[in-house]
C-alpha atoms as a PDB file:
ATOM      1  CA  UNK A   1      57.522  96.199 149.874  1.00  0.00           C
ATOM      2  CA  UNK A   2      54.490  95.159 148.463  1.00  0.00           C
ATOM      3  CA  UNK A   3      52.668  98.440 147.906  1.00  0.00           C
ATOM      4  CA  UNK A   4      55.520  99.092 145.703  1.00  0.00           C
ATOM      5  CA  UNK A   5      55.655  96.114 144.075  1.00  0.00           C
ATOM      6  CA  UNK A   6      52.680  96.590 141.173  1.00  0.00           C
ATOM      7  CA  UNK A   7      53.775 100.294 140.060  1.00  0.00           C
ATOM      8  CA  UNK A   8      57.100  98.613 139.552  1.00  0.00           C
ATOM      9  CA  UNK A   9      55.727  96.293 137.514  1.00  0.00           C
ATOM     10  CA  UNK A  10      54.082  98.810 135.534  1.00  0.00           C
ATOM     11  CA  UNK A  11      57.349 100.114 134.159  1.00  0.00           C
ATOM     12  CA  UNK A  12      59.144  96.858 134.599  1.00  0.00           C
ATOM     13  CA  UNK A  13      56.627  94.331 133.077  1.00  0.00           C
ATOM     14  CA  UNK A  14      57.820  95.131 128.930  1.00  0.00           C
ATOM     15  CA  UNK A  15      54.036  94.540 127.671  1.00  0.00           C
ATOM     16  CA  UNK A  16      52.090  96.544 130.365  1.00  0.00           C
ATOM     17  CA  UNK A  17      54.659  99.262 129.237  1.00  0.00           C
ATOM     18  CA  UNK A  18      54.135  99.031 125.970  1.00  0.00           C
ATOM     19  CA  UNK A  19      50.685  99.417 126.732  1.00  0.00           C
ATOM     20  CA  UNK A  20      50.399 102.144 128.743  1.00  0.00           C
ATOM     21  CA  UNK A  21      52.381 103.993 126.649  1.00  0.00           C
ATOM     22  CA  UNK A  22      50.142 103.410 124.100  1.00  0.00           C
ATOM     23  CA  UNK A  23      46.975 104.074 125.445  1.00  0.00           C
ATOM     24  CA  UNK A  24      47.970 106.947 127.456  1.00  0.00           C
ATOM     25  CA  UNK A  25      50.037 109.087 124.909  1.00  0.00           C
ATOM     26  CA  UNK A  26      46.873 110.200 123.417  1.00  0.00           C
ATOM     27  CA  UNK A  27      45.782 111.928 126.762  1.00  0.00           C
ATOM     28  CA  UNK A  28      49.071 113.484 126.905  1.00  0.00           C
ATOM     29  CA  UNK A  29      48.401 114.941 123.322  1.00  0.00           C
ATOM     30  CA  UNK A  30      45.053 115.687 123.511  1.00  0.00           C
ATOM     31  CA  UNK A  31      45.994 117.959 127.279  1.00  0.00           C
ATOM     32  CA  UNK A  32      49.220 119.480 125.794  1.00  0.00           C
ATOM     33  CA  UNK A  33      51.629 118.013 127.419  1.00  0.00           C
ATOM     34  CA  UNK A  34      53.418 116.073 124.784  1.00  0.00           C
ATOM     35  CA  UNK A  35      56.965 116.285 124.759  1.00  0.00           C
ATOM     36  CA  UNK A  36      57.687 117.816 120.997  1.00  0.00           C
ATOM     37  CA  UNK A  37      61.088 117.551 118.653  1.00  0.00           C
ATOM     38  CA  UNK A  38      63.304 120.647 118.137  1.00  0.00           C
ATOM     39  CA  UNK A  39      61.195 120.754 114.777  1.00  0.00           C
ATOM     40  CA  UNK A  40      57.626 120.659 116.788  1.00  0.00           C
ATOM     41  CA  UNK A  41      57.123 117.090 116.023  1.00  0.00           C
ATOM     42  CA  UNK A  42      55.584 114.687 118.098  1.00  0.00           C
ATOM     43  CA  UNK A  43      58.398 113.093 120.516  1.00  0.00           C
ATOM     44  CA  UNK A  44      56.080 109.973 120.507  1.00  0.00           C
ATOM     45  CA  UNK A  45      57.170 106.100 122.177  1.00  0.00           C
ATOM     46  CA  UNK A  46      57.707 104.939 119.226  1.00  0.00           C
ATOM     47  CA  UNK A  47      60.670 106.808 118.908  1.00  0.00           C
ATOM     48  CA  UNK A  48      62.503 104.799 121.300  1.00  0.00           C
ATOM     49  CA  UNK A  49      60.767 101.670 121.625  1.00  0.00           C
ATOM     50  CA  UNK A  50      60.333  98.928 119.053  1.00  0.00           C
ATOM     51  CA  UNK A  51      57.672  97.410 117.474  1.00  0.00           C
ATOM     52  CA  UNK A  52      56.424  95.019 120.947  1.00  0.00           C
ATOM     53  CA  UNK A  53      53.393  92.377 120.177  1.00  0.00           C
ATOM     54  CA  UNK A  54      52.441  89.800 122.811  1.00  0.00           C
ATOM     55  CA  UNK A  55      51.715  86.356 121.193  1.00  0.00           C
ATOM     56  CA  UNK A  56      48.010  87.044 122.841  1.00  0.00           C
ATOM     57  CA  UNK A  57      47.232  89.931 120.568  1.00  0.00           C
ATOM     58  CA  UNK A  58      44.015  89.116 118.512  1.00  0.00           C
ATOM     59  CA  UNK A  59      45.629  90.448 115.237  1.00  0.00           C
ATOM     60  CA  UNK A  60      49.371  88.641 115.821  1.00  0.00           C
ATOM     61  CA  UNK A  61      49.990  87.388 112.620  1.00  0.00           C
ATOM     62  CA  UNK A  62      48.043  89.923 110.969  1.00  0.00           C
ATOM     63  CA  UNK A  63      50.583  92.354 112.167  1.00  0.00           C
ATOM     64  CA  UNK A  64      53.965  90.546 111.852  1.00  0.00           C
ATOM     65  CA  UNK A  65      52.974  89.816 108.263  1.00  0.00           C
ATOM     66  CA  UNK A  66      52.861  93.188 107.993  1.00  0.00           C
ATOM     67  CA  UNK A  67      56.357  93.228 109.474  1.00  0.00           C
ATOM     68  CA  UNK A  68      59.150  90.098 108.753  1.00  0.00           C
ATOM     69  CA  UNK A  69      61.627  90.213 110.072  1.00  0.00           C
ATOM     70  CA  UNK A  70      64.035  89.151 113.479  1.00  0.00           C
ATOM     71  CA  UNK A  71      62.411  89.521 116.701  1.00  0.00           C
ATOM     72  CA  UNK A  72      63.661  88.770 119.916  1.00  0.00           C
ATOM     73  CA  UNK A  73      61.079  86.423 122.173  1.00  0.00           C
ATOM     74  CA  UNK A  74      61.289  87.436 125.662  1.00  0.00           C
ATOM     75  CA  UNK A  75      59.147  86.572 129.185  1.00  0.00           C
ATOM     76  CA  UNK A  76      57.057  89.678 129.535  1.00  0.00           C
ATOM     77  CA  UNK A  77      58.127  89.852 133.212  1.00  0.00           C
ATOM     78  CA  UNK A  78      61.264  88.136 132.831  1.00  0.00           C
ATOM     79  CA  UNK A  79      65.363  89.191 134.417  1.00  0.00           C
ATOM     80  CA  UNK A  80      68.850  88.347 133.531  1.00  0.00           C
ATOM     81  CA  UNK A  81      68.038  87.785 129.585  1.00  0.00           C
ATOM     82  CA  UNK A  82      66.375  84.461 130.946  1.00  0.00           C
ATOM     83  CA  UNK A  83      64.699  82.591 128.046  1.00  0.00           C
ATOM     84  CA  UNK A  84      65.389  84.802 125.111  1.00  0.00           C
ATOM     85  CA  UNK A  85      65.701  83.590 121.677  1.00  0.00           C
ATOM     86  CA  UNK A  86      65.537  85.497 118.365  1.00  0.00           C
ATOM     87  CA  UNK A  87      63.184  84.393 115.402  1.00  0.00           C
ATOM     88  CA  UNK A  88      62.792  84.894 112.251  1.00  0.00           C
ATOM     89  CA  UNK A  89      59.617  86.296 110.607  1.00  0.00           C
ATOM     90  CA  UNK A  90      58.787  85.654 106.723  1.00  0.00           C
ATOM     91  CA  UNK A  91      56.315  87.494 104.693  1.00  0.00           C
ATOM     92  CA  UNK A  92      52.202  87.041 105.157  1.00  0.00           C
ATOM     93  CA  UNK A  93      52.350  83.399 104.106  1.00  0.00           C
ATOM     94  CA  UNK A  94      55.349  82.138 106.366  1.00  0.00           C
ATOM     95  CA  UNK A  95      53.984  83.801 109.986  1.00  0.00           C
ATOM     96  CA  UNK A  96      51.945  81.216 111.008  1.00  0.00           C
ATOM     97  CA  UNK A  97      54.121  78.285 109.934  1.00  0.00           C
ATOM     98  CA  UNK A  98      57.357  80.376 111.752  1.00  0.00           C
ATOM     99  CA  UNK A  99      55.243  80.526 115.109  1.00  0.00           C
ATOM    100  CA  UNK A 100      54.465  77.214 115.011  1.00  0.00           C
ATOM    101  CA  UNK A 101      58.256  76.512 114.567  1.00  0.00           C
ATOM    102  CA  UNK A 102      59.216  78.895 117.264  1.00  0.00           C
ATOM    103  CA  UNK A 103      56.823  77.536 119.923  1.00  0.00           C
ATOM    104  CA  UNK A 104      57.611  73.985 119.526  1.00  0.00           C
ATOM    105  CA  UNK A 105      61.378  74.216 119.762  1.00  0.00           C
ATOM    106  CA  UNK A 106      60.894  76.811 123.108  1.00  0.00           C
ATOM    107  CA  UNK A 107      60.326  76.406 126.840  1.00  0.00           C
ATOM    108  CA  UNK A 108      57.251  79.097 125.797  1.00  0.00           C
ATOM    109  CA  UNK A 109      55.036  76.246 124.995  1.00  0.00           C
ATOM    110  CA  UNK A 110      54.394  76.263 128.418  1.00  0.00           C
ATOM    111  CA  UNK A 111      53.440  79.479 129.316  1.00  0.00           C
ATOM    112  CA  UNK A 112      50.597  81.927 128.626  1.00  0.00           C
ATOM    113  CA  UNK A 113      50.527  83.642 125.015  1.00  0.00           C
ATOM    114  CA  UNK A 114      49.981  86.968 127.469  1.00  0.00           C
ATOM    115  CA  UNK A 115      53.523  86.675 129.044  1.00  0.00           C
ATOM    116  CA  UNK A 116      55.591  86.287 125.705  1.00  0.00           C
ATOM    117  CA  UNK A 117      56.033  89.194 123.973  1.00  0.00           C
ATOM    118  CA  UNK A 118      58.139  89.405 120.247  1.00  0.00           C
ATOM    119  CA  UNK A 119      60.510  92.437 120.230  1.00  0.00           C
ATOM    120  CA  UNK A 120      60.984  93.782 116.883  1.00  0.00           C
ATOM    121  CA  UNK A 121      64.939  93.338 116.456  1.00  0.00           C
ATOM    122  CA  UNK A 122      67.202  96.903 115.431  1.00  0.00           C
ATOM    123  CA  UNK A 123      69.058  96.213 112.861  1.00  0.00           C
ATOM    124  CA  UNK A 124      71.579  97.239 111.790  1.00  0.00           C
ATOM    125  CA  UNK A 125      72.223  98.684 115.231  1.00  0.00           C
ATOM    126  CA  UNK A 126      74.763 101.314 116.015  1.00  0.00           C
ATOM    127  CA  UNK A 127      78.034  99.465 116.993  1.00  0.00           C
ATOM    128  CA  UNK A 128      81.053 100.430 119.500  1.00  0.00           C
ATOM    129  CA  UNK A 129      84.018  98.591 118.484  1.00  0.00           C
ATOM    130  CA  UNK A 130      82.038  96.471 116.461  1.00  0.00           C
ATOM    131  CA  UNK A 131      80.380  95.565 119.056  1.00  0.00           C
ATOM    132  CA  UNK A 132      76.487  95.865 119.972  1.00  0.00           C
ATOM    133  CA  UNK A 133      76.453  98.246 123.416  1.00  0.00           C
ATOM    134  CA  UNK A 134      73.234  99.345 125.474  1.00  0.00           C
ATOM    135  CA  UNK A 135      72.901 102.057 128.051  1.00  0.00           C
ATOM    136  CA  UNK A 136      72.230 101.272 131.594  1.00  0.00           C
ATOM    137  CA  UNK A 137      71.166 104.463 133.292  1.00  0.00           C
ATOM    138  CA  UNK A 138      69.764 104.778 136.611  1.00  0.00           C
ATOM    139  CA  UNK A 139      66.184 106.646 137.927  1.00  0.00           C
ATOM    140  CA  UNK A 140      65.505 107.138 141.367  1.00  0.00           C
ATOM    141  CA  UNK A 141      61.734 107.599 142.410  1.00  0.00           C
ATOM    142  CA  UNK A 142      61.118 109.284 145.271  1.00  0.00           C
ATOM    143  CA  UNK A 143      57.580 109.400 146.912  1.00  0.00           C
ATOM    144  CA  UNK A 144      56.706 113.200 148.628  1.00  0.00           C
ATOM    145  CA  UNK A 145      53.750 114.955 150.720  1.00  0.00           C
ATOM    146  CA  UNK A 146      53.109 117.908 151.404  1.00  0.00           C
ATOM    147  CA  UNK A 147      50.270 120.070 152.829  1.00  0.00           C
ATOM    148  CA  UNK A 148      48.284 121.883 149.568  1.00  0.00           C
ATOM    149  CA  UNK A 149      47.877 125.396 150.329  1.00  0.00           C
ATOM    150  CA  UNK A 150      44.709 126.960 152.040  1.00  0.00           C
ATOM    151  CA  UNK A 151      42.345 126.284 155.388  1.00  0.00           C
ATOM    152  CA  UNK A 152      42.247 122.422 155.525  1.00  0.00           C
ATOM    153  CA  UNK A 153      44.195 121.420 152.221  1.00  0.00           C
ATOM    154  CA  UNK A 154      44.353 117.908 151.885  1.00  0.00           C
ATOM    155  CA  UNK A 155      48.002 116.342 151.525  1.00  0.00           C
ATOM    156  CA  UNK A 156      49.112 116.361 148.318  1.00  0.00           C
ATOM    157  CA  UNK A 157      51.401 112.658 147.049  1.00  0.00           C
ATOM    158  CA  UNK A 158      54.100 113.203 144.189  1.00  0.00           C
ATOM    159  CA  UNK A 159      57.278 111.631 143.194  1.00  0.00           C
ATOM    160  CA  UNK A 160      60.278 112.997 141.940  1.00  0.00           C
ATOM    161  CA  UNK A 161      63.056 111.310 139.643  1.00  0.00           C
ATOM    162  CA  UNK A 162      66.961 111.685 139.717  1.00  0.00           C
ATOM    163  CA  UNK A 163      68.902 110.258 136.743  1.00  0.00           C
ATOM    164  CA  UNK A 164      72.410 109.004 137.021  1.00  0.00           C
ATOM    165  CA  UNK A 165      73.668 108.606 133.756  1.00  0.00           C
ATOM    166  CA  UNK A 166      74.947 105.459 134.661  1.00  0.00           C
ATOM    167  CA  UNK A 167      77.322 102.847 132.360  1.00  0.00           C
ATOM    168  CA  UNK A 168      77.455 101.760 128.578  1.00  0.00           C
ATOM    169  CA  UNK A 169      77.667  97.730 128.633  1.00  0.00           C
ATOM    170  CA  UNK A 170      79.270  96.045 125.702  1.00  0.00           C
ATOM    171  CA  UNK A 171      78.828  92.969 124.183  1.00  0.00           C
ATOM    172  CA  UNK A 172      82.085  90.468 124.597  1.00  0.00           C
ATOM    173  CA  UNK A 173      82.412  89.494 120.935  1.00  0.00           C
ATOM    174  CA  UNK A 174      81.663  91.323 117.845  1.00  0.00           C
ATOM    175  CA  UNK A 175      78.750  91.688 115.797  1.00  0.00           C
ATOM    176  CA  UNK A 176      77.793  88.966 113.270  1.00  0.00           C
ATOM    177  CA  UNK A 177      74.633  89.481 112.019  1.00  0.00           C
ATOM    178  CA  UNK A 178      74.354  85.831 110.568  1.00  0.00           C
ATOM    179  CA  UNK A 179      75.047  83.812 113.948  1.00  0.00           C
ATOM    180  CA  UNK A 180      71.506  83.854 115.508  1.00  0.00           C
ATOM    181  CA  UNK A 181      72.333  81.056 117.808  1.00  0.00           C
ATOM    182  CA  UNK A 182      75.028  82.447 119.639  1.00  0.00           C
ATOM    183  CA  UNK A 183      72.882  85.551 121.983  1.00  0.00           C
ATOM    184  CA  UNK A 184      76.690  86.981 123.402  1.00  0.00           C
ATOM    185  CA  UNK A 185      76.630  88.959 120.030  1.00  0.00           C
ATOM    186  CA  UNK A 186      73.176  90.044 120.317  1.00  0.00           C
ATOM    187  CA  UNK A 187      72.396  90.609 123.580  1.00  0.00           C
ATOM    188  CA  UNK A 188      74.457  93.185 125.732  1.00  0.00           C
ATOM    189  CA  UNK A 189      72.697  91.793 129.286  1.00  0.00           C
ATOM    190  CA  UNK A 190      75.784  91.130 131.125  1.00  0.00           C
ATOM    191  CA  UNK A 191      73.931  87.506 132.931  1.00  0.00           C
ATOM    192  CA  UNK A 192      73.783  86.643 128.861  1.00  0.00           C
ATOM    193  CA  UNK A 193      77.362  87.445 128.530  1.00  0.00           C
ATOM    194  CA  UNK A 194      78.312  85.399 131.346  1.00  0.00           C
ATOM    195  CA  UNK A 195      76.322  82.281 130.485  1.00  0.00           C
ATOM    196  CA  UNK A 196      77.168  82.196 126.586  1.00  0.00           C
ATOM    197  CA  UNK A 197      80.863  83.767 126.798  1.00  0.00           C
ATOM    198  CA  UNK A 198      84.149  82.171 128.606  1.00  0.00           C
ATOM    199  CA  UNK A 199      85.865  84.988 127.953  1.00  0.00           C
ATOM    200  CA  UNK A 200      83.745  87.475 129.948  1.00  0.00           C
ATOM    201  CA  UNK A 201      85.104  87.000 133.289  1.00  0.00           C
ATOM    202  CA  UNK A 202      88.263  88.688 131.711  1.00  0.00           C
ATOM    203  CA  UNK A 203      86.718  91.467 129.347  1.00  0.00           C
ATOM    204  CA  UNK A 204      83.696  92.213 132.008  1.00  0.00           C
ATOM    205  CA  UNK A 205      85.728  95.594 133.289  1.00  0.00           C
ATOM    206  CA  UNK A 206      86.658  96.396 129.569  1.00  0.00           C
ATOM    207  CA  UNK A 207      83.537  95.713 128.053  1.00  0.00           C
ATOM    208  CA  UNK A 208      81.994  98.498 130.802  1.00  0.00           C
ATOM    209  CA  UNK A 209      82.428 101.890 130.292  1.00  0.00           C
ATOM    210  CA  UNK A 210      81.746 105.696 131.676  1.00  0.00           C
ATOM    211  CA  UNK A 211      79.204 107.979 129.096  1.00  0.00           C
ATOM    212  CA  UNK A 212      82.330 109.827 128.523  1.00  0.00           C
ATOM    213  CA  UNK A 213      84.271 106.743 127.430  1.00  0.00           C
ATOM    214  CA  UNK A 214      81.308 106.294 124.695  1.00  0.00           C
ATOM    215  CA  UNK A 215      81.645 110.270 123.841  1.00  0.00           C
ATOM    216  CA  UNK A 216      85.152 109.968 123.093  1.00  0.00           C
ATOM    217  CA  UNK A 217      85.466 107.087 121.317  1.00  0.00           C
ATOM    218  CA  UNK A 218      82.848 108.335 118.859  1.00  0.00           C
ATOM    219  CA  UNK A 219      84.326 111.611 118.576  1.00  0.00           C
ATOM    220  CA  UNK A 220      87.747 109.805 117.356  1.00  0.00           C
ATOM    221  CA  UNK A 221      85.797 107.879 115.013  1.00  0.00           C
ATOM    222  CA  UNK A 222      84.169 110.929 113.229  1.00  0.00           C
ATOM    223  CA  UNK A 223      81.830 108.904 111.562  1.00  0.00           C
ATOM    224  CA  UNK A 224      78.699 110.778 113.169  1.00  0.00           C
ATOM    225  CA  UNK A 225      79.176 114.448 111.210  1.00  0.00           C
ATOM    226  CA  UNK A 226      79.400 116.099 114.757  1.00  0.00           C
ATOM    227  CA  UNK A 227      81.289 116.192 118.034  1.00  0.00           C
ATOM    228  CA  UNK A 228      80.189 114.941 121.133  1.00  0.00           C
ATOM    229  CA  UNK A 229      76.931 113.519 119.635  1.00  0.00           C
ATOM    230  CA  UNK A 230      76.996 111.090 122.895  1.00  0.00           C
ATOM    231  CA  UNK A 231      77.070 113.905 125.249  1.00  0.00           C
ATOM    232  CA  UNK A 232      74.555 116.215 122.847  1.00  0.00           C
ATOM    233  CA  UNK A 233      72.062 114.264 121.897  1.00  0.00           C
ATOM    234  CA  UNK A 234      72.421 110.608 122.450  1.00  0.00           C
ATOM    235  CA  UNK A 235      72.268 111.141 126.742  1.00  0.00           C
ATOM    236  CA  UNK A 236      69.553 114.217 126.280  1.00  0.00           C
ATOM    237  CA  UNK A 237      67.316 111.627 124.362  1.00  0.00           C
ATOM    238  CA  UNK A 238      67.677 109.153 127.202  1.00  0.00           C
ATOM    239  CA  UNK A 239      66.323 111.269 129.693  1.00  0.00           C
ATOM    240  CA  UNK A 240      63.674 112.363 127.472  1.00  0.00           C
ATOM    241  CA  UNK A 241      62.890 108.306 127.076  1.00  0.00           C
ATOM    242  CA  UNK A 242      62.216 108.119 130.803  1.00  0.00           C
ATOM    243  CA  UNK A 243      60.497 111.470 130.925  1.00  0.00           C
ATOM    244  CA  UNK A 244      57.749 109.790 128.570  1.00  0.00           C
ATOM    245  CA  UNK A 245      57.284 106.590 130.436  1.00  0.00           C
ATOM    246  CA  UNK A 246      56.834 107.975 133.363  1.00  0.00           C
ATOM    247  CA  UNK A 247      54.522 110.794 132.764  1.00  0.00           C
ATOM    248  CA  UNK A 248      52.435 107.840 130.825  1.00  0.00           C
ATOM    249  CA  UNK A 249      52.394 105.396 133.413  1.00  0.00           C
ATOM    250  CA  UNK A 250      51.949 108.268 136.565  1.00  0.00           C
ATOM    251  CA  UNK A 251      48.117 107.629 136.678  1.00  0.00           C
ATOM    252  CA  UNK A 252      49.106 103.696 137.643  1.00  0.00           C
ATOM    253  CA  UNK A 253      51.123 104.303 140.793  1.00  0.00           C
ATOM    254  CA  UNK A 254      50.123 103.981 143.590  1.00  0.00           C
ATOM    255  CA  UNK A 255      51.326 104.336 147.574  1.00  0.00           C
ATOM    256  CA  UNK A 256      49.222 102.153 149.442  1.00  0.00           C
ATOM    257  CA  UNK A 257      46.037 102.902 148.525  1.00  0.00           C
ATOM    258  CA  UNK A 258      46.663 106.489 147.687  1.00  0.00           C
ATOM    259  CA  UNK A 259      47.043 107.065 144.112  1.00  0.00           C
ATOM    260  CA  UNK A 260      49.770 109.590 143.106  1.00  0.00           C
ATOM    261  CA  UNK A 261      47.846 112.700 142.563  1.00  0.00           C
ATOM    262  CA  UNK A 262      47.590 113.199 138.578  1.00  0.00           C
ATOM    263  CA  UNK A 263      45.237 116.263 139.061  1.00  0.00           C
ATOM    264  CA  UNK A 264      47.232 118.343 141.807  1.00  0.00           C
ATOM    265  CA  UNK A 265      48.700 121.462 140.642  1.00  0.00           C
ATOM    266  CA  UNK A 266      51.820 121.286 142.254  1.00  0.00           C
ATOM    267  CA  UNK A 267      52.250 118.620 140.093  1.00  0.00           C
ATOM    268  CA  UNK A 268      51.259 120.091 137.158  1.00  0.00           C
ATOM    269  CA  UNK A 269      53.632 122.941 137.336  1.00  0.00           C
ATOM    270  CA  UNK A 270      57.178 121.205 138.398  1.00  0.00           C
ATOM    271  CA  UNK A 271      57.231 117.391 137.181  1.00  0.00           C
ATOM    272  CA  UNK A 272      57.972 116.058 134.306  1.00  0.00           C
ATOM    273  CA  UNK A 273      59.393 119.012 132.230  1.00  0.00           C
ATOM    274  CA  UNK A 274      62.538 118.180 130.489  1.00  0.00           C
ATOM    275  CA  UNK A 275      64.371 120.318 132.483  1.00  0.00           C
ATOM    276  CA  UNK A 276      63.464 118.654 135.462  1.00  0.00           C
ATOM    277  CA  UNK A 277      64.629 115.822 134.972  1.00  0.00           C
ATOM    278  CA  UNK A 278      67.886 116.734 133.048  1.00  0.00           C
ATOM    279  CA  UNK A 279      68.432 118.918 136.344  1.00  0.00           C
ATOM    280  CA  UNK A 280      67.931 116.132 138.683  1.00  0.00           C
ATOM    281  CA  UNK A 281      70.807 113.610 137.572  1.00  0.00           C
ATOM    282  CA  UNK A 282      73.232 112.417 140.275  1.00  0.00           C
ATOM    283  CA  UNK A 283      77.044 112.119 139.904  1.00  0.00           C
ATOM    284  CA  UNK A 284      78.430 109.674 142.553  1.00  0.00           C
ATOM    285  CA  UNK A 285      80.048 106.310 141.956  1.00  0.00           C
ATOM    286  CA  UNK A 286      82.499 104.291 142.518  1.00  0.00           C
ATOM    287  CA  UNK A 287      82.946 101.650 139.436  1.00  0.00           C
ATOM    288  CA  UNK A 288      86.932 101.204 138.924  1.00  0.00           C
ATOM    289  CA  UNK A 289      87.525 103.187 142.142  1.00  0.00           C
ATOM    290  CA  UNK A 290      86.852 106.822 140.047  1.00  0.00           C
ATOM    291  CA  UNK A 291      83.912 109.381 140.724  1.00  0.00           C
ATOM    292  CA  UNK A 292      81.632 108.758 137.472  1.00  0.00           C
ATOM    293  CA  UNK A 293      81.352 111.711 134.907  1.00  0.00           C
ATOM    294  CA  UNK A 294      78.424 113.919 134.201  1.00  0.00           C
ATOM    295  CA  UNK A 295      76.797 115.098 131.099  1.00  0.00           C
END
C-alpha cells in the first residue's frame, strides 16, 4: 500500500488540499481547462470550499482579522471528527488574544502550528429537518496503461474516477446556533454523533438517507423556487467539486515511481470533462437491504 499512500494524502490531508488547489488552479486557467459556470464564470475552489488557514501561515492573524467569525479547528490529517472544536474569532484587535485562548484550553498545544488548520464555519447552513446534513459520496480511482500509439510508444499511466452518489448523513439533534459546546449539532460525522449523542444508536438508520430521500423532502418543502433542485443542481455540483480536485492535484500522484502522465494526450482528450465523470457514477448498494437510486 504504500505507493498509494502519499497521493492519498494529497486529497485526504485538508491543508495540502487546500493548497494544491490553490496553487494549481491558475495553471488550469492560464491552459484552458477551467471548469466555467452556465454564465462563463470561473467555477473556481472557492466555490465549494471554505476559507482554510493553517495556524503556520505567516499572515494568520492578519487574515482572520480580516475575517471574525466561527471556525472549526481540526488536525490537518485527522479521522472520525477527532479533536475538533469550534472558535470564535473577534475583529483585528481580539485575534491574537482568541488564539491564545483557543490554544491553551486544546490538546493543539501540543502539536505543530502546520497540522492545525481553522475552517471557516457556514453559517447559516442549509438545514434538513432542522437539522445540519452533509453528503457522503463515493470516488473510485482506478490506475490504467496502455501502449501510446506508434513504433515503440512508451506506456502511457492514467486513472479514471466512478462516482456513486452515495448517502446524505444527518445530524441527531437540531440546529442551535448558540450551543457551541455541544459538536452533535454541528458536526454531521457520524463517530461525532456517536460520542456526543445517546440517542444515535436509535436514530443512526433515520438520520441516513438515499439522494432521493433529500430530493423529495425538499421538493415538499418548496422553499427552494424549483423542483428537484437536489437532483438538478445540488448532485451535478458535487461531481463538479471532485472534478476540480482532482484535475488540481493529478500532477501529485504517483504509482510507484511513475508519475501519472499530465502531458499524454490520451489524457488530455477523455479525463476530467464533466461529462466524464457524471457518466461514470455507479448504482449498487445495499444500505437498508434496497438497490441505491441514481441521479
Amino acid at each position: 500500500m504504500r505507493p498509494f499512500t502519499e497521493p492519498m494524502n494529497q486529497l485526504c490531508s485538508k491543508s495540502l488540499l487546500v493548497r494544491w488547489l490553490r496553487l494549481l488552479e491558475g495553471r488550469l486557467v492560464a491552459s484552458g481547462q477551467a471548469f466555467r459556470t452556465a454564465s462563463g464564470g470561473l467555477f473556481g475552489y472557492e466555490e465549494f470550499t471554505a476559507l482554510t488557514l493553517s495556524l503556520s501561515d505567516a499572515n494568520l492573524e492578519q487574515k482572520l482579522g480580516q475575517n471574525p467569525g466561527t471556525y472549526l479547528a481540526k488536525p490537518s490529517r485527522g479521522t472520525m471528527g477527532q479533536m475538533q472544536k469550534l472558535v470564535q474569532i473577534g475583529g483585528p484587535d481580539e485575534v491574537r488574544r482568541d488564539l491564545l485562548i483557543f490554544l491553551r484550553r486544546s490538546q493543539y498545544r501540543r502539536m505543530r502550528l502546520s497540522h492545525v488548520i481553522l475552517q471557516r464555519y457556514i453559517d447559516p447552513p442549509l438545514l434538513v429537518d432542522k437539522r445540519k446534513f452533509d453528503m457522503r459520496v463515493y470516488y473510485l480511482i482506478v490506475n490504467t496503461r496502455r501502449q501510446s500509439s506508434g513504433v515503440g510508444g512508451r506506456p502511457e499511466t492514467g486513472y479514471f474516477a466512478f462516482l456513486h452518489p452515495g448517502f446524505v448523513r444527518l445530524c441527531s439533534s437540531p440546529y442551535d446556533p448558540s450551543d457551541l459546546k455541544n459538536l452533535a449539532l454541528h458536526l454531521t460525522n457520524q463517530s461525532v454523533q456517536a460520542r456526543q449523542s445517546e440517542l444515535f444508536s436509535e436514530l443512526k438508520e433515520a438520520t441516513t438517507w438515499y439522494p432521493d430521500e433529500l430530493n423529495a423532502y425538499l421538493n415538499r418543502r418548496g422553499r427552494l423556487g424549483e423542483m428537484n433542485w437536489a437532483r438538478d443542481v445540488l448532485y451535478p455540483k458535487s461531481r463538479l467539486f471532485w472534478a476540480t480536485s482532482l484535475r488540481c492535484t493529478r500532477s501529485t500522484w504517483r504509482t510507484g515511481t511513475s508519475q501519472l502522465a499530465p502531458s499524454a494526450s490520451w489524457a488530455s482528450t477523455c479525463w476530467w470533462t464533466p461529462s466524464c465523470v457524471s457518466t461514470c457514477s455507479s448504482s449498487t448498494s445495499s444500505h437498508r437491504g434496497a438497490a441505491a437510486p441514481m441521479f
